[in-house]
N, C-alpha and C. Protein backbone atom coordinates (compact mmCIF):
# COMPACT_ATOMS: atom_id res chain seq x y z
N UNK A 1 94.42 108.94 121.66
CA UNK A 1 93.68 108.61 120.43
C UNK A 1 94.43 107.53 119.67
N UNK A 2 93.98 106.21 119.39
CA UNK A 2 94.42 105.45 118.39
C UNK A 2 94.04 105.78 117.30
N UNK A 3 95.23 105.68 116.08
CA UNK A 3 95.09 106.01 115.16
C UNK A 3 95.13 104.77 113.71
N UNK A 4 95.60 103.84 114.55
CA UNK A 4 96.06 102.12 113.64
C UNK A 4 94.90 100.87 114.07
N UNK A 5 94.58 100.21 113.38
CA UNK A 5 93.61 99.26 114.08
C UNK A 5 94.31 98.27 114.74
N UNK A 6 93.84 97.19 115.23
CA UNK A 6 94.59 96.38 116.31
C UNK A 6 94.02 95.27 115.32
N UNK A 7 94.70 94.06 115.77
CA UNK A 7 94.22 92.61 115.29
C UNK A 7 93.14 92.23 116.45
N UNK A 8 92.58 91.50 115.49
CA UNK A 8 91.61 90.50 116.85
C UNK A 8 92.32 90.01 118.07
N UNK A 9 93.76 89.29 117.58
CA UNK A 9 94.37 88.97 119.15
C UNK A 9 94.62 89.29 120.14
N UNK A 10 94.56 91.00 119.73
CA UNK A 10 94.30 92.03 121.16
C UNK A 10 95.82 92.71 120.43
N UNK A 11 96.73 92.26 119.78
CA UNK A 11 97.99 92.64 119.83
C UNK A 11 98.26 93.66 118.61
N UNK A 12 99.10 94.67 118.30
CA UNK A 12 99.13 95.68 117.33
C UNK A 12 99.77 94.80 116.46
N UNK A 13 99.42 95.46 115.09
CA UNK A 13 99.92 94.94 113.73
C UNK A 13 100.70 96.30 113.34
N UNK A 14 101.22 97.20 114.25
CA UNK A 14 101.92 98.46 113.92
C UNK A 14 103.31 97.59 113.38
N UNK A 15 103.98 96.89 114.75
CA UNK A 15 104.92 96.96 114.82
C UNK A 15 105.80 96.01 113.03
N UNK A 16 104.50 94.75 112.87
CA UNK A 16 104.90 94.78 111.21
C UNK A 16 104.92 95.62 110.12
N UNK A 17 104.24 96.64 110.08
CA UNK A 17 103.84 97.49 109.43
C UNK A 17 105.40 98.71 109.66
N UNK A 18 106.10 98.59 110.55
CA UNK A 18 106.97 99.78 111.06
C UNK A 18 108.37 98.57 110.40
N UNK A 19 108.32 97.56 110.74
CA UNK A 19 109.10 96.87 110.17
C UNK A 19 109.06 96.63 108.35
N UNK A 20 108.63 96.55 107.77
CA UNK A 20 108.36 96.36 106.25
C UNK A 20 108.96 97.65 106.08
N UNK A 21 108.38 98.80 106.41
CA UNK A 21 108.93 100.54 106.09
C UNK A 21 110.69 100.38 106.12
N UNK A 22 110.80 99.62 107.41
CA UNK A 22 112.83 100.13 107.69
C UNK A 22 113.04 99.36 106.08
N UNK A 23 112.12 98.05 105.98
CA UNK A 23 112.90 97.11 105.03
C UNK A 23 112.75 98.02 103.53
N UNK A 24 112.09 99.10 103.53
CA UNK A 24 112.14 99.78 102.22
C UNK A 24 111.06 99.38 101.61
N UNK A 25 110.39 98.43 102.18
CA UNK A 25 108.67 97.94 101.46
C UNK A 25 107.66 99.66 101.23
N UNK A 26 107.85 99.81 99.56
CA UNK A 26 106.89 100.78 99.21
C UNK A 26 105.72 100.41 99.29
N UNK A 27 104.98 99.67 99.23
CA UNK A 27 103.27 99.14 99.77
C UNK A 27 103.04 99.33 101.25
N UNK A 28 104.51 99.24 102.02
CA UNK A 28 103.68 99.42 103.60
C UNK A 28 104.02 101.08 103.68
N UNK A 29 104.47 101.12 103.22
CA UNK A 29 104.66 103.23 103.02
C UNK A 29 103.18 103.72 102.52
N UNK A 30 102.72 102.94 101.47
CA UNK A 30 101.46 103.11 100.97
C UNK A 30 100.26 103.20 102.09
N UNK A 31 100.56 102.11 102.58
CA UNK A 31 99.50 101.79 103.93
C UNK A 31 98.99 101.89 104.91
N UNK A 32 100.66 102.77 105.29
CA UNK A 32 100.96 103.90 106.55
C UNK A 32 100.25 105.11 105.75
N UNK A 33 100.51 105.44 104.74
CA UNK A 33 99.85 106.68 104.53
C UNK A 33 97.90 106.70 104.70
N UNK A 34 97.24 105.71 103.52
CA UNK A 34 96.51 105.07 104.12
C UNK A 34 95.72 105.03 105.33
N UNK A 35 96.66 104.78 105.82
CA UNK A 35 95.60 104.04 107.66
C UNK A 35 95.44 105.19 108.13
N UNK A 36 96.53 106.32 108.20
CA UNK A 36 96.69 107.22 109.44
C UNK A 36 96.35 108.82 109.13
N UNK A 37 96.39 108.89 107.50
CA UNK A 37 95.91 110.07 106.57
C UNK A 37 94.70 110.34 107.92
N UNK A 38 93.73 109.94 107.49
CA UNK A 38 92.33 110.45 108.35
C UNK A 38 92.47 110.73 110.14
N UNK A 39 92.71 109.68 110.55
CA UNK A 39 93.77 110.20 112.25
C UNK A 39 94.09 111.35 112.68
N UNK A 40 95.13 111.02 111.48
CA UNK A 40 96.02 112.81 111.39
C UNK A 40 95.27 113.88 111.35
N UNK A 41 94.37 114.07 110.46
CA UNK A 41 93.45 115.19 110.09
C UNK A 41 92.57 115.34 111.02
N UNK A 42 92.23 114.40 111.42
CA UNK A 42 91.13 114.91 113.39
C UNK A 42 91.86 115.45 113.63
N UNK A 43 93.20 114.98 114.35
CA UNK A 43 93.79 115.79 115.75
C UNK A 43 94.14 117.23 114.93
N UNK A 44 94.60 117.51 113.26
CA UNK A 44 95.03 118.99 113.54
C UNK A 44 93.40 120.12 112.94
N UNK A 45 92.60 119.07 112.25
CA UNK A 45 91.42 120.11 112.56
C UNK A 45 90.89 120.53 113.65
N UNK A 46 90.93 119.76 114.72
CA UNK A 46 90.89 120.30 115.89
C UNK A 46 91.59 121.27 116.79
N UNK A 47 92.40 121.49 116.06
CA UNK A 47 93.36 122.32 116.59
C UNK A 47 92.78 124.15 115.88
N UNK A 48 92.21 124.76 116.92
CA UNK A 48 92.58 126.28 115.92
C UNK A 48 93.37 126.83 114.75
N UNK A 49 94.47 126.59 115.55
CA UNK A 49 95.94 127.48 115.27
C UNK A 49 96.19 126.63 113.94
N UNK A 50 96.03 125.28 113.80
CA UNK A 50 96.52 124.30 112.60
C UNK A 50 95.42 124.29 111.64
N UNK A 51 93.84 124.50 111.53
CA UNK A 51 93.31 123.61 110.98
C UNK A 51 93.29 124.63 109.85
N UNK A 52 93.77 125.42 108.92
CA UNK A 52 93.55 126.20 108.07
C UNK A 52 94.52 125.76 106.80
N UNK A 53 96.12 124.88 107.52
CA UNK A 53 96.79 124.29 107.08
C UNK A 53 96.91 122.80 107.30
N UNK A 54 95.89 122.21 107.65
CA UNK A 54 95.40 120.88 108.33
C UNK A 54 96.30 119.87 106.83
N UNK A 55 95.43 120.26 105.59
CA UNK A 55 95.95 119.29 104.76
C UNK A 55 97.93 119.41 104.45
N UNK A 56 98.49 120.72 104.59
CA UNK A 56 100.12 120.65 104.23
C UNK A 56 100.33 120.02 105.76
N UNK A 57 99.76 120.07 106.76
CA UNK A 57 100.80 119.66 107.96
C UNK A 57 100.55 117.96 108.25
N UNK A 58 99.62 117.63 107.23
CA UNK A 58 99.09 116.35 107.55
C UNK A 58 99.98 115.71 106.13
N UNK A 59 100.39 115.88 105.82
CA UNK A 59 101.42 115.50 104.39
C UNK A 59 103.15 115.66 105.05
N UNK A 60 103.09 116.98 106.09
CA UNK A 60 104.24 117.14 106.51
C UNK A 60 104.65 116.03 107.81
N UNK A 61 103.55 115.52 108.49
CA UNK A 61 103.53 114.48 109.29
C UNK A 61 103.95 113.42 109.05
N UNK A 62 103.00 112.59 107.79
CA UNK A 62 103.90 111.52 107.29
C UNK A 62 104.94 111.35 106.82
N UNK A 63 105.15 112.43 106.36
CA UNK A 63 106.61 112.47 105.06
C UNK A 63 107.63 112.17 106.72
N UNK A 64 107.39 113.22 107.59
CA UNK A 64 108.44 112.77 108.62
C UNK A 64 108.31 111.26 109.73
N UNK A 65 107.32 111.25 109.54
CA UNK A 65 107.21 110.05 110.15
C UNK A 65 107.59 108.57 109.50
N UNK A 66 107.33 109.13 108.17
CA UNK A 66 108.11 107.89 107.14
C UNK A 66 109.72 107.93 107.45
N UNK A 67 110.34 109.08 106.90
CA UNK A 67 111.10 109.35 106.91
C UNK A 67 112.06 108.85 108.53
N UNK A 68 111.51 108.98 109.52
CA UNK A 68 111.93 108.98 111.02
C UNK A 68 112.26 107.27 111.32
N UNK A 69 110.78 106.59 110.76
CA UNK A 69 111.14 104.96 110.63
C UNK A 69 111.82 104.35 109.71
N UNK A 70 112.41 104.95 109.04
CA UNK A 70 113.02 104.55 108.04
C UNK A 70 114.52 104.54 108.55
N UNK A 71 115.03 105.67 109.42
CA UNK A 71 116.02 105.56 109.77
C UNK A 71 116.28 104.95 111.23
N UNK A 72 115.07 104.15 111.69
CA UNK A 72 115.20 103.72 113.05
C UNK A 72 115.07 104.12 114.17
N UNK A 73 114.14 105.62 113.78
CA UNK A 73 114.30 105.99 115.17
C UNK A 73 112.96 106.00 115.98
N UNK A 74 111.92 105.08 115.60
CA UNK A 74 111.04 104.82 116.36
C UNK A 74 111.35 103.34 117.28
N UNK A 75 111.69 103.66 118.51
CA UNK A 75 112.34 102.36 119.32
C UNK A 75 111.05 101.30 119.33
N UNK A 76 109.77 102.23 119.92
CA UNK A 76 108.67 100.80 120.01
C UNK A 76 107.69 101.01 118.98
N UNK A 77 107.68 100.06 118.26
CA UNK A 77 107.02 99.97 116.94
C UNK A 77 105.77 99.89 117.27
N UNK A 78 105.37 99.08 118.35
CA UNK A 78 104.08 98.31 119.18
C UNK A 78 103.25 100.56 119.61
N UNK A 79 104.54 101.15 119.71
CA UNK A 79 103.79 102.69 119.50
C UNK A 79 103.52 103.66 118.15
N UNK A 80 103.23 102.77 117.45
CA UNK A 80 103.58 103.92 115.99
C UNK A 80 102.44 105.14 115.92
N UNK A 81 101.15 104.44 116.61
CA UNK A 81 100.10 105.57 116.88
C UNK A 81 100.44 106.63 117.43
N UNK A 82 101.15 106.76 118.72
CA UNK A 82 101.54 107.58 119.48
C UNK A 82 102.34 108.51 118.88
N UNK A 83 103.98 107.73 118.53
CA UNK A 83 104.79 108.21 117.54
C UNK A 83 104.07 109.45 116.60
N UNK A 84 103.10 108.55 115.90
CA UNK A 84 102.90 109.81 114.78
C UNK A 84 101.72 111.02 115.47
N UNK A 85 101.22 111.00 116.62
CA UNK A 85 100.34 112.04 116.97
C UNK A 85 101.41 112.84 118.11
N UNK A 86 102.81 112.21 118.40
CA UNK A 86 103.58 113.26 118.76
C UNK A 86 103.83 114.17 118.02
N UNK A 87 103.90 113.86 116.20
CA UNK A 87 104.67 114.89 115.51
C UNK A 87 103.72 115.39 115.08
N UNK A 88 102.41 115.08 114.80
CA UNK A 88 101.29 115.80 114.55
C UNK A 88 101.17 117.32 115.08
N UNK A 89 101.54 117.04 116.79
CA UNK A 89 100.82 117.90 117.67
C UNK A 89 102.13 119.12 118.04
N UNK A 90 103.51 117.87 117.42
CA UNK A 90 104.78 119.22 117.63
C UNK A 90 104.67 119.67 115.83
N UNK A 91 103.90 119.59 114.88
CA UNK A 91 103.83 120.32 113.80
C UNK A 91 102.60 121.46 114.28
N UNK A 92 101.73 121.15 114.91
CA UNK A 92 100.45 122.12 115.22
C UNK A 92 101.66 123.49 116.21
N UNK A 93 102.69 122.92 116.99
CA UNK A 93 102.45 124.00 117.66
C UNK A 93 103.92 124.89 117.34
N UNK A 94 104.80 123.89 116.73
CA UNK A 94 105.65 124.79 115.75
C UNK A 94 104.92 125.95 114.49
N UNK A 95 104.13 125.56 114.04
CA UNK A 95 102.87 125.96 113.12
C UNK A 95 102.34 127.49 113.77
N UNK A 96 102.15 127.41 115.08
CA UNK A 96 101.37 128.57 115.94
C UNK A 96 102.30 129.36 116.13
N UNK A 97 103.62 129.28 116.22
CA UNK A 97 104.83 129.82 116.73
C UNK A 97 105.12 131.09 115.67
N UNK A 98 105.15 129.85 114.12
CA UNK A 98 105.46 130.55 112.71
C UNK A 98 104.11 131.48 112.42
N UNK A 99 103.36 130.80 112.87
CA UNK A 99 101.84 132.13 112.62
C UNK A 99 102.33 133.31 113.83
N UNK A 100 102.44 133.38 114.69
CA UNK A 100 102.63 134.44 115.58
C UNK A 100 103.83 135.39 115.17
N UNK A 101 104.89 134.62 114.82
CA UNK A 101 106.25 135.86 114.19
C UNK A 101 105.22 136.28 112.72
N UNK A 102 104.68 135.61 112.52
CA UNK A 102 104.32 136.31 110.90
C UNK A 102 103.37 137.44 111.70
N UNK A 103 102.74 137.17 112.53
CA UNK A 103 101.78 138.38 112.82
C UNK A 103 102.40 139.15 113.38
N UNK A 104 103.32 138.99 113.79
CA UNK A 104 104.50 140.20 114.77
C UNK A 104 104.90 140.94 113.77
N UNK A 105 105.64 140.55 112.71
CA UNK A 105 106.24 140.88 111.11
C UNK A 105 105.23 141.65 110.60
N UNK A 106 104.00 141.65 110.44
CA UNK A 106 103.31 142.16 109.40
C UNK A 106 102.44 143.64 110.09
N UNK A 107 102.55 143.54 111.51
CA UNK A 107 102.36 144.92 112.37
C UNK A 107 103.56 146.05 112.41
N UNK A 108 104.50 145.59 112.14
CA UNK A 108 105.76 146.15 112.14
C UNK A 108 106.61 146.28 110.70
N UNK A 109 106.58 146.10 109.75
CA UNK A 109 106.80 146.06 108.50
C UNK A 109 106.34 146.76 107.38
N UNK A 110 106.68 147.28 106.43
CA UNK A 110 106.07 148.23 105.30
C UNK A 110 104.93 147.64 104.46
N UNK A 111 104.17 147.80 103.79
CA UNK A 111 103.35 147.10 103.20
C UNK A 111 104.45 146.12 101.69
N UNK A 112 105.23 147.05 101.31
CA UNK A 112 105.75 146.07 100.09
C UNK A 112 106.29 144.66 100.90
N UNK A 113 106.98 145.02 101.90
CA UNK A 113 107.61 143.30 102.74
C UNK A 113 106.79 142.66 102.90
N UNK A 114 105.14 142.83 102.69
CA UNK A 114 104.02 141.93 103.23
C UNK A 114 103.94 141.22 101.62
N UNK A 115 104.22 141.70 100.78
CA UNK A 115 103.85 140.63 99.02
C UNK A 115 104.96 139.51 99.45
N UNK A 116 105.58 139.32 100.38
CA UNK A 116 106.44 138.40 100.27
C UNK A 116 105.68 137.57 101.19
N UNK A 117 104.28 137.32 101.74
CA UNK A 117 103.78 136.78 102.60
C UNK A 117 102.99 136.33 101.58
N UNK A 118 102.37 136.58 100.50
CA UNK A 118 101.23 136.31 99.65
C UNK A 118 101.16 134.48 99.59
N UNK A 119 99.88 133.92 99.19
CA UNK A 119 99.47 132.87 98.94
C UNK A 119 100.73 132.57 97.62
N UNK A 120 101.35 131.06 98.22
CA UNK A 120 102.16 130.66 97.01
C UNK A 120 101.14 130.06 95.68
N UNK A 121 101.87 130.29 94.72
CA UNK A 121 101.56 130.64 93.22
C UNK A 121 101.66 128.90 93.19
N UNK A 122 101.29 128.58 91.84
CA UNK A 122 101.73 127.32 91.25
C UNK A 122 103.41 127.09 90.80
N UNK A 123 103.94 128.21 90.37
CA UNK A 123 105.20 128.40 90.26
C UNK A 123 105.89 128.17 91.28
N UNK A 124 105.45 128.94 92.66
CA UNK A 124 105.91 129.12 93.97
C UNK A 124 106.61 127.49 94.29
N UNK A 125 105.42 127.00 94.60
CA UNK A 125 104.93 125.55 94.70
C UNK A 125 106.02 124.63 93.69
N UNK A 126 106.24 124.66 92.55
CA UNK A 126 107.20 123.91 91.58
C UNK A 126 108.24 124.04 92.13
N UNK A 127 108.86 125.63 92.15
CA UNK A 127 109.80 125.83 92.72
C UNK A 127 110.52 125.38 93.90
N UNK A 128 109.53 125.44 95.08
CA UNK A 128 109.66 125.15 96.36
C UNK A 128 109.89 123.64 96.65
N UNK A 129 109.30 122.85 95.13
CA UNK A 129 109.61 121.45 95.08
C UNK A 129 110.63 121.19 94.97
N UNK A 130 111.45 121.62 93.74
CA UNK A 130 112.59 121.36 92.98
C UNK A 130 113.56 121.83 94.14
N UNK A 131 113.42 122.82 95.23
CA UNK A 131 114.26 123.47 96.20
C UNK A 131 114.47 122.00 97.26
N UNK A 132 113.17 121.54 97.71
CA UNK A 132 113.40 120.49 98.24
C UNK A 132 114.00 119.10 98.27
N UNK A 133 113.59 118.95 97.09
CA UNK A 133 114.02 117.41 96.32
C UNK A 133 115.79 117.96 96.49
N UNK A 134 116.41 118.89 96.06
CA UNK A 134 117.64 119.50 95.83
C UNK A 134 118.31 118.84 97.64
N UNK A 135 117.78 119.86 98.46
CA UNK A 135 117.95 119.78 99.99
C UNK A 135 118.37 118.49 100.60
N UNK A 136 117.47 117.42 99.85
CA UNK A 136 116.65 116.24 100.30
C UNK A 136 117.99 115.16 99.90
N UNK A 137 118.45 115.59 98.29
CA UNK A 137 119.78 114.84 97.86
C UNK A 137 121.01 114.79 98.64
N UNK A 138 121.11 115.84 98.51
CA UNK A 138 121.94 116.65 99.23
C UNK A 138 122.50 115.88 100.57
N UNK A 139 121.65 116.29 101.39
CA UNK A 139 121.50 115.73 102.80
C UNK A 139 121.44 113.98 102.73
N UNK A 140 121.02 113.44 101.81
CA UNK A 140 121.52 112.23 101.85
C UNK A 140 122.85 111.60 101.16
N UNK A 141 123.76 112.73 101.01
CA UNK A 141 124.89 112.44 100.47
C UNK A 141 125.83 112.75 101.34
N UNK A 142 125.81 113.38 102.75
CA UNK A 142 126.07 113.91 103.66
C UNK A 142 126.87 112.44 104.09
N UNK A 143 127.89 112.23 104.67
CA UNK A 143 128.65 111.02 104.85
C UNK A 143 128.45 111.00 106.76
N UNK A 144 128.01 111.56 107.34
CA UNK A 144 127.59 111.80 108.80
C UNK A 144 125.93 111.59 108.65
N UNK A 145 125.82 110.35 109.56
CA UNK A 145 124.55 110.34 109.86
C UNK A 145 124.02 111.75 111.24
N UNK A 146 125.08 112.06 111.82
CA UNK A 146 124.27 112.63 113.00
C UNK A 146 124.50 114.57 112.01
N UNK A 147 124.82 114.66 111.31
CA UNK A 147 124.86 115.79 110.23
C UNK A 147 123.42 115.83 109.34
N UNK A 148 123.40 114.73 109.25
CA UNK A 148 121.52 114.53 108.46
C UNK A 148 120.76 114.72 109.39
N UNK A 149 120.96 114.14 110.37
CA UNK A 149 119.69 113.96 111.39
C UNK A 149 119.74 115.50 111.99
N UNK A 150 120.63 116.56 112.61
CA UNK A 150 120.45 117.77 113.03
C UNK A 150 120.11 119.11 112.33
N UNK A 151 120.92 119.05 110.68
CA UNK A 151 120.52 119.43 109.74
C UNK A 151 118.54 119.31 109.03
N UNK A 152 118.47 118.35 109.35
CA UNK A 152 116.58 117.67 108.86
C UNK A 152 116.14 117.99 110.34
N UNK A 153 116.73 118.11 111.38
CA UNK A 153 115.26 117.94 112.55
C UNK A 153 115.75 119.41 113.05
N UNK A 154 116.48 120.50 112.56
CA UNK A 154 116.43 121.41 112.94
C UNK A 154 115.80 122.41 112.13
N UNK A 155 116.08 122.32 110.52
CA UNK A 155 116.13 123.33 109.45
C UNK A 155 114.54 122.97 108.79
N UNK A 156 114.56 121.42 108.86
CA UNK A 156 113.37 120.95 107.65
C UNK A 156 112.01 120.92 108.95
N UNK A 157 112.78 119.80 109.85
CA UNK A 157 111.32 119.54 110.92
C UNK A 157 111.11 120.39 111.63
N UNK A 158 112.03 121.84 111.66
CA UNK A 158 112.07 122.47 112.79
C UNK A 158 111.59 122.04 113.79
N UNK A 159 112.28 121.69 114.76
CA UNK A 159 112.50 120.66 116.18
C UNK A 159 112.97 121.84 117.23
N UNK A 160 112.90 121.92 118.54
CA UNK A 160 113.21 122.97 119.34
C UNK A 160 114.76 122.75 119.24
N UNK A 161 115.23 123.21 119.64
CA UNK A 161 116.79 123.50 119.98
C UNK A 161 117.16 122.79 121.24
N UNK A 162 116.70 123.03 122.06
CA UNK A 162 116.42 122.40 123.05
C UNK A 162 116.36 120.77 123.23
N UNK A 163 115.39 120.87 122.86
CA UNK A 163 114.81 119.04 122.43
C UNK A 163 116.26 118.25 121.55
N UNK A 164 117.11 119.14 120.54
CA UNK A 164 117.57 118.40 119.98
C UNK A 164 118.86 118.21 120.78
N UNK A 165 118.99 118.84 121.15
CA UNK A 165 120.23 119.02 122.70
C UNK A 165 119.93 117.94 123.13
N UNK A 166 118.98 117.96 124.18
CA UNK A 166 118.84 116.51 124.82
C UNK A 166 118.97 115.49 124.37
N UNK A 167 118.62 115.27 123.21
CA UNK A 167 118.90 113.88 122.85
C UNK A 167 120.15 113.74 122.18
N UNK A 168 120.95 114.24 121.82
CA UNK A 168 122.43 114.35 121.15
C UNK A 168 122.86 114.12 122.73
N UNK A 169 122.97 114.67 123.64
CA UNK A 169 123.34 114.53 124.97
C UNK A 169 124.52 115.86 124.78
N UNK A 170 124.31 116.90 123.88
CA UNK A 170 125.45 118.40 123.85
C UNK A 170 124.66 119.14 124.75
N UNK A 171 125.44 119.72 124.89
CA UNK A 171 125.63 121.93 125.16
C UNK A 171 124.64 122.41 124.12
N UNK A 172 124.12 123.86 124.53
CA UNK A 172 123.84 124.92 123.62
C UNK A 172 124.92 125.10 123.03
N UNK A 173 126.08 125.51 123.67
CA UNK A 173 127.46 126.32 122.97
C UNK A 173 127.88 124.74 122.07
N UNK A 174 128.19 123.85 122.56
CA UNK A 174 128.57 122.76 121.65
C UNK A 174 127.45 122.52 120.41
N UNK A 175 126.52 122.55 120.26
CA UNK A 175 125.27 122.48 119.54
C UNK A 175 125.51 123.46 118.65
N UNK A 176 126.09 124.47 118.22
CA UNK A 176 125.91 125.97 117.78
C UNK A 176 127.65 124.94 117.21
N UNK A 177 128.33 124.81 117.75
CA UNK A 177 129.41 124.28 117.24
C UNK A 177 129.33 122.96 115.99
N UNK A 178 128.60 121.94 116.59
CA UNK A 178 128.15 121.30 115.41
C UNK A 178 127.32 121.42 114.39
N UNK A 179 126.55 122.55 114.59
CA UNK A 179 125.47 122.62 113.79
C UNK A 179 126.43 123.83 112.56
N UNK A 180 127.12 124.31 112.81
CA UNK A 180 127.85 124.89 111.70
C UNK A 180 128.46 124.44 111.03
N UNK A 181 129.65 123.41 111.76
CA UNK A 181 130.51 122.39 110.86
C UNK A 181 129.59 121.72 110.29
N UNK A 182 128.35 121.57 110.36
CA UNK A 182 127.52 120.11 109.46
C UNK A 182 127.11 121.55 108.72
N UNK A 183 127.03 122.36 108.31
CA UNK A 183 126.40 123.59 107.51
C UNK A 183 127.25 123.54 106.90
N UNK A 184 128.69 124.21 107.44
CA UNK A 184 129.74 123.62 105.96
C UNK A 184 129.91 123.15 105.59
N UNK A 185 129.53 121.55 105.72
CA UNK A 185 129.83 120.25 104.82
C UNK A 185 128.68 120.42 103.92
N UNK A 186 127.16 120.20 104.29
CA UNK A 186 126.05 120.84 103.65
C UNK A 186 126.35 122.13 102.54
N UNK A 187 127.26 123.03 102.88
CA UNK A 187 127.47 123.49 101.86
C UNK A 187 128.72 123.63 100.55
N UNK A 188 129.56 122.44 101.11
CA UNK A 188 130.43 122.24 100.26
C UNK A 188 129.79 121.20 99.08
N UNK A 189 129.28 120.07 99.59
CA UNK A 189 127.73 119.48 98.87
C UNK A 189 127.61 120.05 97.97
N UNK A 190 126.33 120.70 98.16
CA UNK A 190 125.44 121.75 98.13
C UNK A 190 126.19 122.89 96.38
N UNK A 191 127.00 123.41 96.61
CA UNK A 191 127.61 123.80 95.60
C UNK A 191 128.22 123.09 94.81
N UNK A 192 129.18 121.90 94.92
CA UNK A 192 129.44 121.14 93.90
C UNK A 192 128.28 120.49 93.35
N UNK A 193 127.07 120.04 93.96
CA UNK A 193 125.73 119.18 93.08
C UNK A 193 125.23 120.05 92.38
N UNK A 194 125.31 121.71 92.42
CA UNK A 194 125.03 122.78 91.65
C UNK A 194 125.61 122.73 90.31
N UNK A 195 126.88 122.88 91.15
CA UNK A 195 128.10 122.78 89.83
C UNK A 195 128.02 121.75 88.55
N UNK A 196 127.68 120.64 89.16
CA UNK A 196 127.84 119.47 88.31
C UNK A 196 126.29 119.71 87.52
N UNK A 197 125.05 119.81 87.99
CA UNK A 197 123.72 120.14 87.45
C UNK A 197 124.27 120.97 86.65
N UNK A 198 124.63 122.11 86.33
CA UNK A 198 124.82 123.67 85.71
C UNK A 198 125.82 122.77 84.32
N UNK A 199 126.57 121.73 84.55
CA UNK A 199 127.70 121.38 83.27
C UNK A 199 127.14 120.38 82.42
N UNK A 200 125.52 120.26 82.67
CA UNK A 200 124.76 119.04 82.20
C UNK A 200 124.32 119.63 80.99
């Protein structure tokens, strides 16, 4: 499925469009959102398992897909269609995974542990913002780029374990090793940006 239009010359106008984003151009961030908003929303209404959360996973798509070109890690720009209906379709089925433990959880569990499943509130929602934006600092204050990137594509994008192995080129057992030391730096962070917020 293409999701970007092509120029008349036959040739994609992705790959400018992926370029302006690295350069920090907020109008082509605009544009990407834009073009591919509607795209996005076919492939996960179509989906069963996704389409009930079609609009948060189609917000959660771009944000990472912005986010992903921004730091360079889309190699062929000339693919940005593709690119973004990979993460589309690994948000649909991470999505099915988290619906299935919740249904495992809620057969097996007391009824009071199920109010902790309830539809988030407007509060919920504020909250869950201010939690993020927090996360989001945080992690970009992190002085290790490969500490951001395993930290965000394990915890935030939830990414398989697996998948992120391979491309680091580690171990499980080495993986379990870095992913803690970048947790303690994350949380040495993490408590001093507390600290300093709390003396304001």
């Amino acid at each position: 499925m293409t999701l970007g239009p092509q120029r008349e010359s036959g040739t994609s106008d992705e790959a400018e469009l992926v370029s302006k984003i690295r350069a920090g151009d907020i109008a082509a961030e605009e544009e990407f959102v834009a073009r591919y908003r509607r795209g996005i929303l076919v492939i996960l209404r179509r989906s069963s398992e996704a389409r009930d959360a079609a609009d948060d996973l189609c917000q959660d798509t771009l944000r990472i897909a912005v986010e992903s070109i921004r730091r360079g890690e889309l190699s062929d720009p000339d693919r940005l269609s593709g690119f973004v209906c990979g993460i589309a379709r690994n948000l649909i089925l991470n999505y099915g995974r988290r619906a299935a433990r919740r249904e495992t959880l809620a057969d097996n569990e007391e009824m009071d542990s199920l109010a902790a499943a309830r539809p988030p509130t407007q509060l919920d929602a504020l909250l869950r913002s201010e939690q993020i934006q927090t996360v989001r600092k945080v992690l970009d204050e992190l002085p290790s780029d490969r500490d951001r990137e395993l930290l965000y594509r394990f915890y935030i994008a939830e990414e398989e374990k697996k998948s992120i192995c391979e491309d680091l080129g580690v171990s499980d057992l080495h993986f379990n090793r870095i992913l803690f030391r970048a947790r303690e730096r994350y949380r040495l962070l993490y408590e001093k940006y507390l600290r300093k917020r709390s003396e304001k």
